[in-house]
N, C-alpha and C. Protein backbone atom coordinates (compact mmCIF):
# COMPACT_ATOMS: atom_id res chain seq x y z
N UNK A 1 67.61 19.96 48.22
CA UNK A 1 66.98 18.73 47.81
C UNK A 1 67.01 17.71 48.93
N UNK A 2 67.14 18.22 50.24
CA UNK A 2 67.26 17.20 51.18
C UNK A 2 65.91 17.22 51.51
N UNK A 3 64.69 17.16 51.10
CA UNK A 3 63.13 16.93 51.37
C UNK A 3 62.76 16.02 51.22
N UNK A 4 62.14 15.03 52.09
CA UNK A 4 61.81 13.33 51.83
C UNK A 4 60.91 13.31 50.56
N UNK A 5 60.29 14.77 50.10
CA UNK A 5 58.89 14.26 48.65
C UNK A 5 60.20 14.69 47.77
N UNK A 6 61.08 15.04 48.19
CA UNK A 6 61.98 15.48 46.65
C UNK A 6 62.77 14.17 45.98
N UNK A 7 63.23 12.90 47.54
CA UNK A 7 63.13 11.98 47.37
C UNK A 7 62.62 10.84 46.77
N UNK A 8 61.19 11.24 47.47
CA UNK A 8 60.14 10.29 46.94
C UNK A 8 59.80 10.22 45.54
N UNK A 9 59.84 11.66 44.76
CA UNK A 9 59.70 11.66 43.31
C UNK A 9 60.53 11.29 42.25
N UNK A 10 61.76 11.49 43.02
CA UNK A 10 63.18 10.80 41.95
C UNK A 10 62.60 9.22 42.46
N UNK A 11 62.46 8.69 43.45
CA UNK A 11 61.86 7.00 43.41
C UNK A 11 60.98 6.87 42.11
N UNK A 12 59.83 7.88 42.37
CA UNK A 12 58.81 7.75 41.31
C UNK A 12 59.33 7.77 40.03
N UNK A 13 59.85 8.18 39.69
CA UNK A 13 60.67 8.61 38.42
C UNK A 13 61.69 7.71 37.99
N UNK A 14 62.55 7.35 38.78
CA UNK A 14 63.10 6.11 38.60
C UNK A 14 62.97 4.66 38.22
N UNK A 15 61.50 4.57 38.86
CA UNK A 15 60.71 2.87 39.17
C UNK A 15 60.04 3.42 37.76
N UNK A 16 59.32 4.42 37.29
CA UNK A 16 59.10 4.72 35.56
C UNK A 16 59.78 3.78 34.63
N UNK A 17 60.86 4.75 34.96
CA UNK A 17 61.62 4.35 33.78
C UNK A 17 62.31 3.03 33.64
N UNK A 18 62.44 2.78 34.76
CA UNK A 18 62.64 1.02 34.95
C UNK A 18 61.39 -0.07 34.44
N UNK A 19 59.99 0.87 34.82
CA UNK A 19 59.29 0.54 34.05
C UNK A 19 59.03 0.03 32.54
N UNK A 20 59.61 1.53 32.16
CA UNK A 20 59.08 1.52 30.86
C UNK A 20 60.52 0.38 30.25
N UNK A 21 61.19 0.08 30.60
CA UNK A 21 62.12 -0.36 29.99
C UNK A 21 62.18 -2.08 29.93
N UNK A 22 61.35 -2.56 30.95
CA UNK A 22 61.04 -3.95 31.51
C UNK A 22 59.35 -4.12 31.06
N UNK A 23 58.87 -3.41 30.12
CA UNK A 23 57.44 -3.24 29.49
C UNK A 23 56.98 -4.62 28.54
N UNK A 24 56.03 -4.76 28.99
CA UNK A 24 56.27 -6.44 28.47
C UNK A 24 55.61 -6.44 26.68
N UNK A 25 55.48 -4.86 26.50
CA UNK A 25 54.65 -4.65 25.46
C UNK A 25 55.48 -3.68 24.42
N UNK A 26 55.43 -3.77 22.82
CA UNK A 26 55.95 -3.01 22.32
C UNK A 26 56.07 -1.23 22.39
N UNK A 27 56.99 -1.28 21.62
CA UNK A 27 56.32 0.69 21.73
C UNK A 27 55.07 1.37 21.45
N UNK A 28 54.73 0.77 20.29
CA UNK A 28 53.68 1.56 19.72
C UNK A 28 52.29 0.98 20.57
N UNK A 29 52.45 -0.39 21.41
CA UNK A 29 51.13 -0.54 21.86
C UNK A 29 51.72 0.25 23.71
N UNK A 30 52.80 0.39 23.85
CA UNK A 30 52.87 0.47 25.47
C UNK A 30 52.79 1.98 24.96
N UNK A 31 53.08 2.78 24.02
CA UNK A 31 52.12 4.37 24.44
C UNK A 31 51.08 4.40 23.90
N UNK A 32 50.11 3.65 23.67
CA UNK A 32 48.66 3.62 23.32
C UNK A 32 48.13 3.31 24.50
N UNK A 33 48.61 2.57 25.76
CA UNK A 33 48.34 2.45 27.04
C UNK A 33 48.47 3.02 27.61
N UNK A 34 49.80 3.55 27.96
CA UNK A 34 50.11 5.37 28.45
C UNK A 34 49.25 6.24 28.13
N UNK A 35 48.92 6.20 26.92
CA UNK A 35 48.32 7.55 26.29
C UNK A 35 46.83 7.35 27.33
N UNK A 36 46.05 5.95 26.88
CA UNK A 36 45.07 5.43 27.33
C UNK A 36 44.80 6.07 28.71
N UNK A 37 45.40 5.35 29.74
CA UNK A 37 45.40 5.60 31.18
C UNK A 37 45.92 7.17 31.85
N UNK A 38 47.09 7.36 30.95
CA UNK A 38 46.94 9.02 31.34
C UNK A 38 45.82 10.17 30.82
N UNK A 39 44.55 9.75 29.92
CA UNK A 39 44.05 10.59 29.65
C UNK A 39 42.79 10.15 30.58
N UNK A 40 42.53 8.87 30.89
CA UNK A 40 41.71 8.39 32.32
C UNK A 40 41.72 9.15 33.62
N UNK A 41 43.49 9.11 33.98
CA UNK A 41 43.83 9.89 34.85
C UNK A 41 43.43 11.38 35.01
N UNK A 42 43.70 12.07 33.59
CA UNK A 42 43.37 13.25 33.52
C UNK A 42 42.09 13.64 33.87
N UNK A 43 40.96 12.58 33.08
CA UNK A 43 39.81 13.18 33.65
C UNK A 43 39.21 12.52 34.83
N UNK A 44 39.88 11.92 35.40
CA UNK A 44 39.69 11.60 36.82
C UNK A 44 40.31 12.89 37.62
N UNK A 45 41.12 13.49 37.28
CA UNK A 45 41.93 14.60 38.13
C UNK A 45 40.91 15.82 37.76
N UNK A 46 40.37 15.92 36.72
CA UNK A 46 39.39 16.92 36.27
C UNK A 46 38.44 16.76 36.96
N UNK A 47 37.63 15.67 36.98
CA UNK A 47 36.47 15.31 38.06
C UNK A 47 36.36 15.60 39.64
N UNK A 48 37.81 15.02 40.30
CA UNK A 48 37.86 15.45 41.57
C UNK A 48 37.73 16.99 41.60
N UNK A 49 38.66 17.82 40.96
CA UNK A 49 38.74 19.55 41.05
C UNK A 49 37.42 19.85 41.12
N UNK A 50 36.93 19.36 40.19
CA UNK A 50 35.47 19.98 40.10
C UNK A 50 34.51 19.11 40.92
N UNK A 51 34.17 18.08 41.83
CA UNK A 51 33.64 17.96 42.86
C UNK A 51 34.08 18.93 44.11
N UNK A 52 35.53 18.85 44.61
CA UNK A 52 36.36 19.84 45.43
C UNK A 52 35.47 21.12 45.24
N UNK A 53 35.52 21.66 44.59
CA UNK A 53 35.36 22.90 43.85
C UNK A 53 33.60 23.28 44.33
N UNK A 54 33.10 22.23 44.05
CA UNK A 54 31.72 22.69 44.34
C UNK A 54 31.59 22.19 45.71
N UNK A 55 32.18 21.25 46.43
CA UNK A 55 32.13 21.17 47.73
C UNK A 55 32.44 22.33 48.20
N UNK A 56 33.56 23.15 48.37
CA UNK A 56 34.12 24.42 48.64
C UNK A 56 32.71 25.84 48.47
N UNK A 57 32.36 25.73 47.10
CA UNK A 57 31.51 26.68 47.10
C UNK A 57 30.18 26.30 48.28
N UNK A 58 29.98 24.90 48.12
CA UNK A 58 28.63 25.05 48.93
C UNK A 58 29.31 25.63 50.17
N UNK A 59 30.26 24.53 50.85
CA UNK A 59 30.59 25.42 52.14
C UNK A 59 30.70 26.85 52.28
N UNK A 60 31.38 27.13 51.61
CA UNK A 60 31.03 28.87 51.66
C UNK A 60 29.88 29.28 51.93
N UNK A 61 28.76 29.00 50.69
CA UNK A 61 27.47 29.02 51.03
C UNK A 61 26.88 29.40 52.20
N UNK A 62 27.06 27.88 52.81
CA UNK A 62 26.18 27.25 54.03
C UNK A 62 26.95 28.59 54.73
N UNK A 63 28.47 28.33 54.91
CA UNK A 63 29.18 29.34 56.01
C UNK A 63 28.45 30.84 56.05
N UNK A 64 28.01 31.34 54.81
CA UNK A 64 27.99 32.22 54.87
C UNK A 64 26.43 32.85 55.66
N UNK A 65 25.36 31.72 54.76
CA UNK A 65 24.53 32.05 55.72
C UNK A 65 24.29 32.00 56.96
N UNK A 66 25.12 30.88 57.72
CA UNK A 66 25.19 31.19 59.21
C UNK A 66 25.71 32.19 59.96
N UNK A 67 26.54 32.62 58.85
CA UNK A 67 26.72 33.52 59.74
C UNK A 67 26.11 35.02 59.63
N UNK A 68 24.94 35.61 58.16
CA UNK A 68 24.45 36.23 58.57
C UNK A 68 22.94 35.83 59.42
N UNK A 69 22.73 34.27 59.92
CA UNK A 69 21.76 34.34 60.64
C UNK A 69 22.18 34.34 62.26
N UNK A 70 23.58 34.28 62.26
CA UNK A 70 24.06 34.82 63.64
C UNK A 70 24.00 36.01 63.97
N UNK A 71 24.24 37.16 62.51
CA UNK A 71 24.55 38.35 62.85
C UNK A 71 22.99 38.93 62.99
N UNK A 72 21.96 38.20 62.30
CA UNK A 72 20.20 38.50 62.81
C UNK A 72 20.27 38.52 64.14
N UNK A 73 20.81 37.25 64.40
CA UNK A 73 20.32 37.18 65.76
C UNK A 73 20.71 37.52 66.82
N UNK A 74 21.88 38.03 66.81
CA UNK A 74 22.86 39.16 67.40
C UNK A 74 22.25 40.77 67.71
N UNK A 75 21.92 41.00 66.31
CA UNK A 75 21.33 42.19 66.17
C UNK A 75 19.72 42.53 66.84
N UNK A 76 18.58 41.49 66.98
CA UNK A 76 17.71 41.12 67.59
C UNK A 76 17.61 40.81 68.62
N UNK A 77 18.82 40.77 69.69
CA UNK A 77 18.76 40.49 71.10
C UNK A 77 19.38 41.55 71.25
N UNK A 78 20.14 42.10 70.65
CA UNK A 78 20.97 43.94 71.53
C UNK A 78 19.65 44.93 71.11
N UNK A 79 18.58 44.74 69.75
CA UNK A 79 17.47 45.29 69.79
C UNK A 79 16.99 45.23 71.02
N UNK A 80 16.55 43.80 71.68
CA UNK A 80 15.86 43.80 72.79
C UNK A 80 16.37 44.11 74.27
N UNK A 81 17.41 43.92 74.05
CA UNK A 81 17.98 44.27 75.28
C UNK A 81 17.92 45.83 75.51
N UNK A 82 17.70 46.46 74.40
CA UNK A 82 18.14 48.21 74.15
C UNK A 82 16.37 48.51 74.90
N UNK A 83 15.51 47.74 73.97
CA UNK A 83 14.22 48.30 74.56
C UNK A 83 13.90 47.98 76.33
N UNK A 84 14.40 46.70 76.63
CA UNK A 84 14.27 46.42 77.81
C UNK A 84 14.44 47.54 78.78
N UNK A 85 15.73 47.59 78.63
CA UNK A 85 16.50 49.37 79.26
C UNK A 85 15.69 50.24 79.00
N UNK A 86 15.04 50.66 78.08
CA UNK A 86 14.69 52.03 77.57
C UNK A 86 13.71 51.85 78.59
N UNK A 87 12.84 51.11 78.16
CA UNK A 87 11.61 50.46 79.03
C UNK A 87 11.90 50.87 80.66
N UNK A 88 12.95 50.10 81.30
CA UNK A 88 12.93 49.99 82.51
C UNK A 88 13.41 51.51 83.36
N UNK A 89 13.90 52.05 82.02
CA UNK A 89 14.62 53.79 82.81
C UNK A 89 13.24 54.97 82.72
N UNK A 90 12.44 54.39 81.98
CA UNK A 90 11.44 55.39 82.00
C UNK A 90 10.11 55.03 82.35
């Protein structure tokens, strides 16, 4: 546990509960706010994955077709280069 984020999360965790305890609001309305904002959070965390997610796929995408229009064009210059030779030996 000597890791500065293993640190950092007992902070997080700590300043919580110090939180919740210095809450300027009762129980039943300070987890209707909790509830509130962590289910905000949630689909804010849902939203990013799934932007991520399709960013990732396009890149793939794109990646992928470049690189079979590298491997065209790879294959289309050792074509020509092959006939050049053939050409020039006979």
């Amino acid at each position: 546990m000597n890791q500065p984020g293993n640190y950092f999360l007992i902070g997080v965790g700590v300043g919580c509960g110090i939180a919740l305890l210095l809450a300027s609001r009762p129980g039943r309305k300070m987890r209707a706010h909790l509830q509130k904002h962590a289910t905000r959070g949630a689909s804010y965390v849902q939203e990013s994955a799934s932007n991520l997610r399709d960013q990732a796929f396009d890149l793939a995408r794109k990646g992928s077709e470049e690189i079979t229009n590298q491997t065209n064009a790879l294959a289309a210059g050792w074509e020509a280069g092959r006939r050049a030779y053939v050409k020039s030996v006979t």
